[in-house]
PDB file of N, CA and C in Angstrom:
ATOM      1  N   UNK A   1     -44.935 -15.529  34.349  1.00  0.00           N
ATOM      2  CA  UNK A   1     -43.540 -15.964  34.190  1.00  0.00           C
ATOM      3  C   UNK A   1     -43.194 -16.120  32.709  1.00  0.00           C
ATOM      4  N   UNK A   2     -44.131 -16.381  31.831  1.00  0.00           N
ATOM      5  CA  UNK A   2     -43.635 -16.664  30.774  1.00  0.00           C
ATOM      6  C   UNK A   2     -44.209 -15.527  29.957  1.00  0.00           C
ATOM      7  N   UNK A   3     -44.783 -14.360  30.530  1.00  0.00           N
ATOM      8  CA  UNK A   3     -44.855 -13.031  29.675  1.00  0.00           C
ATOM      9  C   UNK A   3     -43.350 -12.636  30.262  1.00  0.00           C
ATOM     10  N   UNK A   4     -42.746 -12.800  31.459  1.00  0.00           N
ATOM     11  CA  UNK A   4     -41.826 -12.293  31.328  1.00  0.00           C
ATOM     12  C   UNK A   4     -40.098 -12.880  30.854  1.00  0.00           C
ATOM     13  N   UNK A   5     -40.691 -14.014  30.190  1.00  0.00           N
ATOM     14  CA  UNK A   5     -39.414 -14.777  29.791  1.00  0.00           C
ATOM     15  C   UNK A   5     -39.584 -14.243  28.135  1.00  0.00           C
ATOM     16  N   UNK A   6     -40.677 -13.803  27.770  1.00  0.00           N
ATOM     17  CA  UNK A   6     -41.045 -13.321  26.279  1.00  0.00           C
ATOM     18  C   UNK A   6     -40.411 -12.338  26.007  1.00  0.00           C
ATOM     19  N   UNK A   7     -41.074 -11.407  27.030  1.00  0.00           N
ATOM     20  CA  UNK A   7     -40.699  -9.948  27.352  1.00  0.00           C
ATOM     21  C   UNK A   7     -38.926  -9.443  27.419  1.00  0.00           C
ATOM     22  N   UNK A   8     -38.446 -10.738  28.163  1.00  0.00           N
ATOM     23  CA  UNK A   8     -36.847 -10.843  27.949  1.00  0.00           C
ATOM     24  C   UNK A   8     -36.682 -10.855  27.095  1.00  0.00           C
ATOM     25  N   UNK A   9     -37.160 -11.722  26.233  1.00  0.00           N
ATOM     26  CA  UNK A   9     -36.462 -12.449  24.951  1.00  0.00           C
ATOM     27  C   UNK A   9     -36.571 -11.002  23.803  1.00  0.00           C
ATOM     28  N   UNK A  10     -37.713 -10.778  23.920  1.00  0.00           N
ATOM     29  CA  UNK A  10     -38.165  -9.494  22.745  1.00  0.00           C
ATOM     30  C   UNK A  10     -36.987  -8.230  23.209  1.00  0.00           C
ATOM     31  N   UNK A  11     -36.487  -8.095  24.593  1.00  0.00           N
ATOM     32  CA  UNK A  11     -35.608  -6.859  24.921  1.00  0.00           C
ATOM     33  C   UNK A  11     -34.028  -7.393  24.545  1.00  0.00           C
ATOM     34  N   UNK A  12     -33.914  -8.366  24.441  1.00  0.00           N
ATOM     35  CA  UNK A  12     -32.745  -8.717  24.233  1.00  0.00           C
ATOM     36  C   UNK A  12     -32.894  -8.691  22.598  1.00  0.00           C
ATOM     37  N   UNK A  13     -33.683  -9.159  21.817  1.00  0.00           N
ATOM     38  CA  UNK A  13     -33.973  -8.980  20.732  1.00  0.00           C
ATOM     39  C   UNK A  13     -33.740  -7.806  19.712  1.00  0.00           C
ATOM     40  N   UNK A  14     -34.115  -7.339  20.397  1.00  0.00           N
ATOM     41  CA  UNK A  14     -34.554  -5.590  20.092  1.00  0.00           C
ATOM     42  C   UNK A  14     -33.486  -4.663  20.272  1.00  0.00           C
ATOM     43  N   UNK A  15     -32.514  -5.495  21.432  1.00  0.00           N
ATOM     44  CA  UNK A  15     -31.099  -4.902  21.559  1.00  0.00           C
ATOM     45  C   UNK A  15     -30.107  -5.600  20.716  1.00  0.00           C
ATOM     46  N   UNK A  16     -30.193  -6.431  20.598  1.00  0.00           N
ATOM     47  CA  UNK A  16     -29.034  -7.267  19.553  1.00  0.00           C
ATOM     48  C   UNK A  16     -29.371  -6.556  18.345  1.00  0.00           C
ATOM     49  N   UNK A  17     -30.623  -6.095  17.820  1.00  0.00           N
ATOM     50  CA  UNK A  17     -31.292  -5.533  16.396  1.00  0.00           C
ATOM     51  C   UNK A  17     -30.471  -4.168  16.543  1.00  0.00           C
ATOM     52  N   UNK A  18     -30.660  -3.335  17.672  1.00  0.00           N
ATOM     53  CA  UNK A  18     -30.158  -1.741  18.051  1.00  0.00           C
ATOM     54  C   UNK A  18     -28.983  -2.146  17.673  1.00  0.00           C
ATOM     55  N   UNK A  19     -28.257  -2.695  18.154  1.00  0.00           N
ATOM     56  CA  UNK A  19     -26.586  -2.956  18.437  1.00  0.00           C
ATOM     57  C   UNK A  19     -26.041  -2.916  16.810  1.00  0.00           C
ATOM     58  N   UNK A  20     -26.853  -4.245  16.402  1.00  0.00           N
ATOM     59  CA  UNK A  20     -26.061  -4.515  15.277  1.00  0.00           C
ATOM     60  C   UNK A  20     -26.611  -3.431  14.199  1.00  0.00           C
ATOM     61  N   UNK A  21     -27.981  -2.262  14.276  1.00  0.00           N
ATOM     62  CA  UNK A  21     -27.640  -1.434  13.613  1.00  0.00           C
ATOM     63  C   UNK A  21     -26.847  -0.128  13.804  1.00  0.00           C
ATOM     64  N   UNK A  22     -26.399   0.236  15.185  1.00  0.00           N
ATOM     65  CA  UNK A  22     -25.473   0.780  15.366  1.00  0.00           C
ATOM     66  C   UNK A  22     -24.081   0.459  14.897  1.00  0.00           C
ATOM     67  N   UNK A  23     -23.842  -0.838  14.894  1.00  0.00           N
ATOM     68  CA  UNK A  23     -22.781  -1.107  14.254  1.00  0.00           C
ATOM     69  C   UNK A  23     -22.765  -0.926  12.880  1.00  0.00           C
ATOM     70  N   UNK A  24     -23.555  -1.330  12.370  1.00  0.00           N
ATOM     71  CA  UNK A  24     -23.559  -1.221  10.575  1.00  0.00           C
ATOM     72  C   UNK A  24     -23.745  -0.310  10.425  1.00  0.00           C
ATOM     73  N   UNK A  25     -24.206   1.276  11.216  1.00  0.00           N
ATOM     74  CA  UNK A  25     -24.414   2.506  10.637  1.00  0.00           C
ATOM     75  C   UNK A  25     -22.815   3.217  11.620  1.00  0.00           C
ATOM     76  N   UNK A  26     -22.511   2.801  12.476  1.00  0.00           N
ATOM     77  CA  UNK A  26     -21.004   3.405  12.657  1.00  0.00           C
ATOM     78  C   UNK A  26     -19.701   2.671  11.771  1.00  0.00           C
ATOM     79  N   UNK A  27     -20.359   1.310  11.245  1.00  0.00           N
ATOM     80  CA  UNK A  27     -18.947   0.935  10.125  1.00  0.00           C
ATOM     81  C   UNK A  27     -18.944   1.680   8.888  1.00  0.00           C
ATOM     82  N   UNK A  28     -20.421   1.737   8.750  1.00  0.00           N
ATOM     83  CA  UNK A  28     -20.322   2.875   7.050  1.00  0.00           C
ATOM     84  C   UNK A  28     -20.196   3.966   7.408  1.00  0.00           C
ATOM     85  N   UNK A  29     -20.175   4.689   8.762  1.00  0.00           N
ATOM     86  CA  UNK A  29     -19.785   5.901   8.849  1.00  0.00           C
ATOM     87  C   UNK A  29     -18.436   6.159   8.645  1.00  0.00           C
ATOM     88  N   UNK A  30     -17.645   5.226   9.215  1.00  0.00           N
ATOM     89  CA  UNK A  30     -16.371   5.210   9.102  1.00  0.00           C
ATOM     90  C   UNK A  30     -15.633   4.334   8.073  1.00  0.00           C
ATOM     91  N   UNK A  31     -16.432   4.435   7.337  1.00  0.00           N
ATOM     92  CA  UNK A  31     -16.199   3.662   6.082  1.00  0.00           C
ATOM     93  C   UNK A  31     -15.696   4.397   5.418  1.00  0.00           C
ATOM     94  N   UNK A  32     -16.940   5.644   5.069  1.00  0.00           N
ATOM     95  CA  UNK A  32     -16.870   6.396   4.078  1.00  0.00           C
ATOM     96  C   UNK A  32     -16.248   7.858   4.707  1.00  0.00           C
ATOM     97  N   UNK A  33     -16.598   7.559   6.487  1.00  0.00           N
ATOM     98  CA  UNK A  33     -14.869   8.766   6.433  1.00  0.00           C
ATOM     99  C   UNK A  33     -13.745   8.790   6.378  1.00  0.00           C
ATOM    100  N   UNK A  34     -13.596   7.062   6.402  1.00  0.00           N
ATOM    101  CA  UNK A  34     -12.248   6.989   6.330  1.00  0.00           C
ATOM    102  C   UNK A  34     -11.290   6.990   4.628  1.00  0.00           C
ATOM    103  N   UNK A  35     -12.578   6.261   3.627  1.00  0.00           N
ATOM    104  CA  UNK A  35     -12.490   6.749   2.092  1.00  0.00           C
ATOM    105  C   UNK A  35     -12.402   8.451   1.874  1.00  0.00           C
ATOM    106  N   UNK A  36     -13.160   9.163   2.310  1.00  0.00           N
ATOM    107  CA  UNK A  36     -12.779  10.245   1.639  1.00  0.00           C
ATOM    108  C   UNK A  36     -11.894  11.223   2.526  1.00  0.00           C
ATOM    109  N   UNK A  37     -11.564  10.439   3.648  1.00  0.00           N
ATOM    110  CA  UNK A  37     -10.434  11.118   4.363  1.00  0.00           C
ATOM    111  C   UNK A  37      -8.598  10.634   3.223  1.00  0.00           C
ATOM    112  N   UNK A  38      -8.911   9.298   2.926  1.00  0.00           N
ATOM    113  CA  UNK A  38      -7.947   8.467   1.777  1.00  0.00           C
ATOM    114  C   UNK A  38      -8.007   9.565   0.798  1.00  0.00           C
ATOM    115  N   UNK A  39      -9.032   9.758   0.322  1.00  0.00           N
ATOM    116  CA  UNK A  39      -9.497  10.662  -1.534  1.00  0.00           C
ATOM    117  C   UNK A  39      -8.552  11.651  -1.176  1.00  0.00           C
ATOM    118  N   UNK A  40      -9.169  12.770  -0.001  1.00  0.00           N
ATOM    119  CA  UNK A  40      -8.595  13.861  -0.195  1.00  0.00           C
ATOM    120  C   UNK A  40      -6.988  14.003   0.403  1.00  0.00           C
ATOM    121  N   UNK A  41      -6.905  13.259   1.016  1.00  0.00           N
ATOM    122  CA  UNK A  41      -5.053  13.749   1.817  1.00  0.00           C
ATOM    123  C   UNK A  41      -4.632  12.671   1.704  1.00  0.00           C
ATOM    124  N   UNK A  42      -4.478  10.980   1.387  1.00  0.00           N
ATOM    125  CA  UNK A  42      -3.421   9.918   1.644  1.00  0.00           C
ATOM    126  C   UNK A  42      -3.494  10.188  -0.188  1.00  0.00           C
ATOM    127  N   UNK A  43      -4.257  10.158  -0.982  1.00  0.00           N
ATOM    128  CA  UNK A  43      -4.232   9.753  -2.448  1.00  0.00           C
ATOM    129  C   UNK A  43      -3.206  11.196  -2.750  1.00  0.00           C
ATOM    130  N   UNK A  44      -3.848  12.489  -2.687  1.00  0.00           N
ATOM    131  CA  UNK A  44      -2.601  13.421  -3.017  1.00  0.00           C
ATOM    132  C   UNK A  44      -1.058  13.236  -2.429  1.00  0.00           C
ATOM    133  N   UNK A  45      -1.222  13.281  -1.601  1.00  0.00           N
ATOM    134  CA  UNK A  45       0.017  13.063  -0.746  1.00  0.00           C
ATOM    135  C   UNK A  45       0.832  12.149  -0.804  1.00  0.00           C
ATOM    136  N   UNK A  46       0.217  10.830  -1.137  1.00  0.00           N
ATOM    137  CA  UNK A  46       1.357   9.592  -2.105  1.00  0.00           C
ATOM    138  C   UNK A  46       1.549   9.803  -3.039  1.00  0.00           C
ATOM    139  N   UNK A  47       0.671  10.442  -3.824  1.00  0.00           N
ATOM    140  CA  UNK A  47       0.820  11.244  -5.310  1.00  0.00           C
ATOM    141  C   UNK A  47       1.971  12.043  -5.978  1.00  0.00           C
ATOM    142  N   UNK A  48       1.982  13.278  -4.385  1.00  0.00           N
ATOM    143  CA  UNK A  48       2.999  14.281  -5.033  1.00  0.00           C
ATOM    144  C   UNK A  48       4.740  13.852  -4.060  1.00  0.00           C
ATOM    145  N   UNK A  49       4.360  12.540  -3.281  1.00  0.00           N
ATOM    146  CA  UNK A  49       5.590  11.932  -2.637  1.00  0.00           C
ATOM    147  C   UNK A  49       5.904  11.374  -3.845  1.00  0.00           C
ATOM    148  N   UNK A  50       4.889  10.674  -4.144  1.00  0.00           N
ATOM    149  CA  UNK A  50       6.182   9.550  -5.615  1.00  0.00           C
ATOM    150  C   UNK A  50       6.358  10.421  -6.418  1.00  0.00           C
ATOM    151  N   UNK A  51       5.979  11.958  -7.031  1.00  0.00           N
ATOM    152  CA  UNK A  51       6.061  12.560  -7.739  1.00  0.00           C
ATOM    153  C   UNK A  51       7.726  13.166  -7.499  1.00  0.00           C
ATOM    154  N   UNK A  52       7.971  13.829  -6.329  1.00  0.00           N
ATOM    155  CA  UNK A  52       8.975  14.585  -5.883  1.00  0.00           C
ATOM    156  C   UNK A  52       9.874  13.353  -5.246  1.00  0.00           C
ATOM    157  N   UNK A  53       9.613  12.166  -4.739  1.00  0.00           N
ATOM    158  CA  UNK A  53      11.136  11.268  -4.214  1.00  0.00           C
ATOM    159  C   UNK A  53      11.113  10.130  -5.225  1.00  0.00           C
ATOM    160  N   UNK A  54       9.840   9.561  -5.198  1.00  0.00           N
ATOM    161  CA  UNK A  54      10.276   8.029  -5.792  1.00  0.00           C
ATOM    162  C   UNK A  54      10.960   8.153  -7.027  1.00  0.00           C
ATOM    163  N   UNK A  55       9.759   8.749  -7.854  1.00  0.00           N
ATOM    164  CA  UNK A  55      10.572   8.678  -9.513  1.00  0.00           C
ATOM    165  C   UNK A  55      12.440   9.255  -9.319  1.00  0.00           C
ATOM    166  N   UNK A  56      12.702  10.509  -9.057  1.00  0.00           N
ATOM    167  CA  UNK A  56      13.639  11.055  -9.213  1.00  0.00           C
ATOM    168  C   UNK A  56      14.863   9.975  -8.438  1.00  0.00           C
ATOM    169  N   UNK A  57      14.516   9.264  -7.483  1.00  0.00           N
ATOM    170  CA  UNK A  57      15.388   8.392  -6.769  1.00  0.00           C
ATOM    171  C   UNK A  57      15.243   7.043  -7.629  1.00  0.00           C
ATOM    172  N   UNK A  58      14.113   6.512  -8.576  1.00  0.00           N
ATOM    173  CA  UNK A  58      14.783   5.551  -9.418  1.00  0.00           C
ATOM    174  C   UNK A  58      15.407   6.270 -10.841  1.00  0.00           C
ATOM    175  N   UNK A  59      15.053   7.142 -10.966  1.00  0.00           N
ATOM    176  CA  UNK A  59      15.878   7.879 -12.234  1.00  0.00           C
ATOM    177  C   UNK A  59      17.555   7.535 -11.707  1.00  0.00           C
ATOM    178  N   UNK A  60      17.517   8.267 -10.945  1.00  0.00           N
ATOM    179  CA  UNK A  60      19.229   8.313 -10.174  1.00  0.00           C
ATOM    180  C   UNK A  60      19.875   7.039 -10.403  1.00  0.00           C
ATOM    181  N   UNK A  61      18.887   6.052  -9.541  1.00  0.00           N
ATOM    182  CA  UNK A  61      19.122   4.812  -9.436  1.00  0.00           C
ATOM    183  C   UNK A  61      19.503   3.997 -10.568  1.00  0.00           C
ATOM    184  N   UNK A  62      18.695   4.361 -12.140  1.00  0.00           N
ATOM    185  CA  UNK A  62      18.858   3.737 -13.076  1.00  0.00           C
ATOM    186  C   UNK A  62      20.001   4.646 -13.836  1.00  0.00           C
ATOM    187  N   UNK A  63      20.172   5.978 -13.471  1.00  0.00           N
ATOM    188  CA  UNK A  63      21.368   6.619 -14.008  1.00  0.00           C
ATOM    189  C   UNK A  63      22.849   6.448 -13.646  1.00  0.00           C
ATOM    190  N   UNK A  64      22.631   5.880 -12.249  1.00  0.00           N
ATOM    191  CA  UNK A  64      24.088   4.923 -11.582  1.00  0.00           C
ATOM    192  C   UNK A  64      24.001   4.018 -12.415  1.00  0.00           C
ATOM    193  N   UNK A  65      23.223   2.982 -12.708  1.00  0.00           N
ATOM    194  CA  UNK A  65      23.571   1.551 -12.869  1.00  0.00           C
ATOM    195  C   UNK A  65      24.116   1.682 -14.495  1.00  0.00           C
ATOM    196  N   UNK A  66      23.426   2.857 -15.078  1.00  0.00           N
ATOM    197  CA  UNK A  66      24.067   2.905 -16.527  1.00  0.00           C
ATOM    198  C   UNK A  66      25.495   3.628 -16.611  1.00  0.00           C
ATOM    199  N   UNK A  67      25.751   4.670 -15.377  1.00  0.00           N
ATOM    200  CA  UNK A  67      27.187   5.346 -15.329  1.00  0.00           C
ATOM    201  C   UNK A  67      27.780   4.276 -14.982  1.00  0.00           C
ATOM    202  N   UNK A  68      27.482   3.608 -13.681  1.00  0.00           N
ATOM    203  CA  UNK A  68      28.816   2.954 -12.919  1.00  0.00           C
ATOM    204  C   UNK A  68      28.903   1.319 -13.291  1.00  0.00           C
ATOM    205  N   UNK A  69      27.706   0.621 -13.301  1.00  0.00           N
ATOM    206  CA  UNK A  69      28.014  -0.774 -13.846  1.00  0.00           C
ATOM    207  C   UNK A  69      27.542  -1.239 -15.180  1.00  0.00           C
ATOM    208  N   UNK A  70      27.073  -0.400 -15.813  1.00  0.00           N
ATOM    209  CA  UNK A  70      27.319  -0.721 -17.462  1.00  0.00           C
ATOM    210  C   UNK A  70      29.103  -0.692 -18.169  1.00  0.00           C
ATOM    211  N   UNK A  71      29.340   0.569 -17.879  1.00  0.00           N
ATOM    212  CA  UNK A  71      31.089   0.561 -18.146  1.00  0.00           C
ATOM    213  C   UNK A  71      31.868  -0.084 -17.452  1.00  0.00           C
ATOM    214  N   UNK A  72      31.736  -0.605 -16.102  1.00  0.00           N
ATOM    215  CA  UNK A  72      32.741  -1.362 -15.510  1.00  0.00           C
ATOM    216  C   UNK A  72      32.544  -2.857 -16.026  1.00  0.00           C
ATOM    217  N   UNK A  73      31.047  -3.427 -16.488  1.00  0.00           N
ATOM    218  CA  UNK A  73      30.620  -5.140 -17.058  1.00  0.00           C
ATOM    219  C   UNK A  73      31.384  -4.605 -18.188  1.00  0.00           C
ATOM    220  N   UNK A  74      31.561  -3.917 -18.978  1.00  0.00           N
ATOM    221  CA  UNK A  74      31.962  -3.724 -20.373  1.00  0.00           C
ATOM    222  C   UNK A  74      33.424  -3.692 -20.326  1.00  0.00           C
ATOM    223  N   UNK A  75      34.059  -3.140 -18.945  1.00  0.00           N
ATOM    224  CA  UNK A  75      35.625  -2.870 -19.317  1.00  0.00           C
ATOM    225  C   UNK A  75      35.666  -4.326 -18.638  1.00  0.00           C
ATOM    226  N   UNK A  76      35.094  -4.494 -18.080  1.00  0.00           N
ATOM    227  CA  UNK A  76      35.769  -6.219 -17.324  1.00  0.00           C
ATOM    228  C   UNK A  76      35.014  -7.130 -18.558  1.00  0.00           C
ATOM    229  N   UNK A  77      34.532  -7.188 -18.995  1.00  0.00           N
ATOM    230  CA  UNK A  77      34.259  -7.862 -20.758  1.00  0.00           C
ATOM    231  C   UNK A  77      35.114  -7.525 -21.380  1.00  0.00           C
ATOM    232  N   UNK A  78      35.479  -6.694 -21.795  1.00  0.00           N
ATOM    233  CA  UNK A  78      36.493  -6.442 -22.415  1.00  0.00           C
ATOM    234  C   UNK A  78      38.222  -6.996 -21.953  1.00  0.00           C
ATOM    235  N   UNK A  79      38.260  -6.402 -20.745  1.00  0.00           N
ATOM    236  CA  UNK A  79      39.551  -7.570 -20.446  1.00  0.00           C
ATOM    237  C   UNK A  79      39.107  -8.967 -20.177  1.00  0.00           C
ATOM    238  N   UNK A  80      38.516  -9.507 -20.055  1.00  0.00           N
ATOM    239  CA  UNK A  80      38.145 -10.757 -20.125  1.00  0.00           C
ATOM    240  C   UNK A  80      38.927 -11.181 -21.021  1.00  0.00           C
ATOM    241  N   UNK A  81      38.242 -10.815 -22.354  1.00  0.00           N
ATOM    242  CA  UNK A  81      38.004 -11.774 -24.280  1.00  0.00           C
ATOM    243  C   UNK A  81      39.278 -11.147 -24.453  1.00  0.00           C
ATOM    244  N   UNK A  82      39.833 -10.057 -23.961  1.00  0.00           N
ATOM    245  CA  UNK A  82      41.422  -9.701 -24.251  1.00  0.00           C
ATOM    246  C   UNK A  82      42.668 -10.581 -23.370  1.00  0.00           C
ATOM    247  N   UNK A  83      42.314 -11.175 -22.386  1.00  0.00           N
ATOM    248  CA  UNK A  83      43.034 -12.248 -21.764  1.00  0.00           C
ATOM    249  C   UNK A  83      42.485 -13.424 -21.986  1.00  0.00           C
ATOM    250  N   UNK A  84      41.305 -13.615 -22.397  1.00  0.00           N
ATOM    251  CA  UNK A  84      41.108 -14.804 -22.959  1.00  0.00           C
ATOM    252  C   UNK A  84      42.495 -15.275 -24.723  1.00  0.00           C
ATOM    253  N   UNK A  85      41.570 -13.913 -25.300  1.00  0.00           N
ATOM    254  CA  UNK A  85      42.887 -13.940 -26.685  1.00  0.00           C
ATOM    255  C   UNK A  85      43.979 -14.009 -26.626  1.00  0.00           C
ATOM    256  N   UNK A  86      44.239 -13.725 -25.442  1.00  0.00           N
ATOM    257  CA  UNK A  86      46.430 -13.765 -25.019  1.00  0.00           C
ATOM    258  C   UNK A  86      46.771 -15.286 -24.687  1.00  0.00           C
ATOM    259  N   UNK A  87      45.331 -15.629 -23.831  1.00  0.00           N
ATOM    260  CA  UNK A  87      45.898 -16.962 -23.292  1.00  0.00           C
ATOM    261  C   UNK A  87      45.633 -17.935 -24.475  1.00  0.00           C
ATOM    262  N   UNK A  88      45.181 -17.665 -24.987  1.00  0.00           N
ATOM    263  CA  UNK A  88      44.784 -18.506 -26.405  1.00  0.00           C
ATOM    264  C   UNK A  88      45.919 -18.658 -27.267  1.00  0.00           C
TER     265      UNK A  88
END
C-alpha cells in the first residue's frame, strides 16, 4: 500500500514535471513565434502605415491649424486691440 501511495506520488510527480515542461517549451515556442512573426510583418507594416497615413495626416493636420486657425487668432487679435483702441 505504501509502494503504491509512492508510486502515485512519483507519477503524479513526473507528470506535473512533463506538464510544466511542456508548458515552458510551448510558451517559448510561441514566444519566439510570435516575436519573429512581430519582426517580420507587424514591425514593417506599422512602419510603412505610419510612413504612408500617419505622418502625411499630421502634416495636413498641422498645415490646417497654420492655414485656418493661425490667421483667424490673428484677424480676431487684431480686431480685438482695434475695438479695444476705439473703445478707449
Amino acid at each position: 500500500r505504501g509502494s503504491h501511495k509512492f508510486h502515485h506520488f512519483v507519477c503524479s510527480y513526473m507528470r506535473a514535471c512533463v506538464r510544466a515542461c511542456v508548458g515552458a517549451c510551448v510558451r517559448a515556442c510561441v514566444r519566439a513565434y510570435v516575436r519573429t512573426f512581430v519582426h517580420s510583418f507587424v514591425h514593417p507594416f506599422v512602419r510603412s502605415f505610419t510612413r504612408s497615413y500617419v505622418r502625411p495626416f499630421i502634416r495636413s493636420l498641422v498645415l490646417s491649424f497654420f492655414l485656418f486657425f493661425v490667421p483667424s487668432f490673428v484677424r480676431s487679435s487684431v480686431i480685438y486691440s482695434f475695438v479695444h483702441s476705439l473703445s478707449r
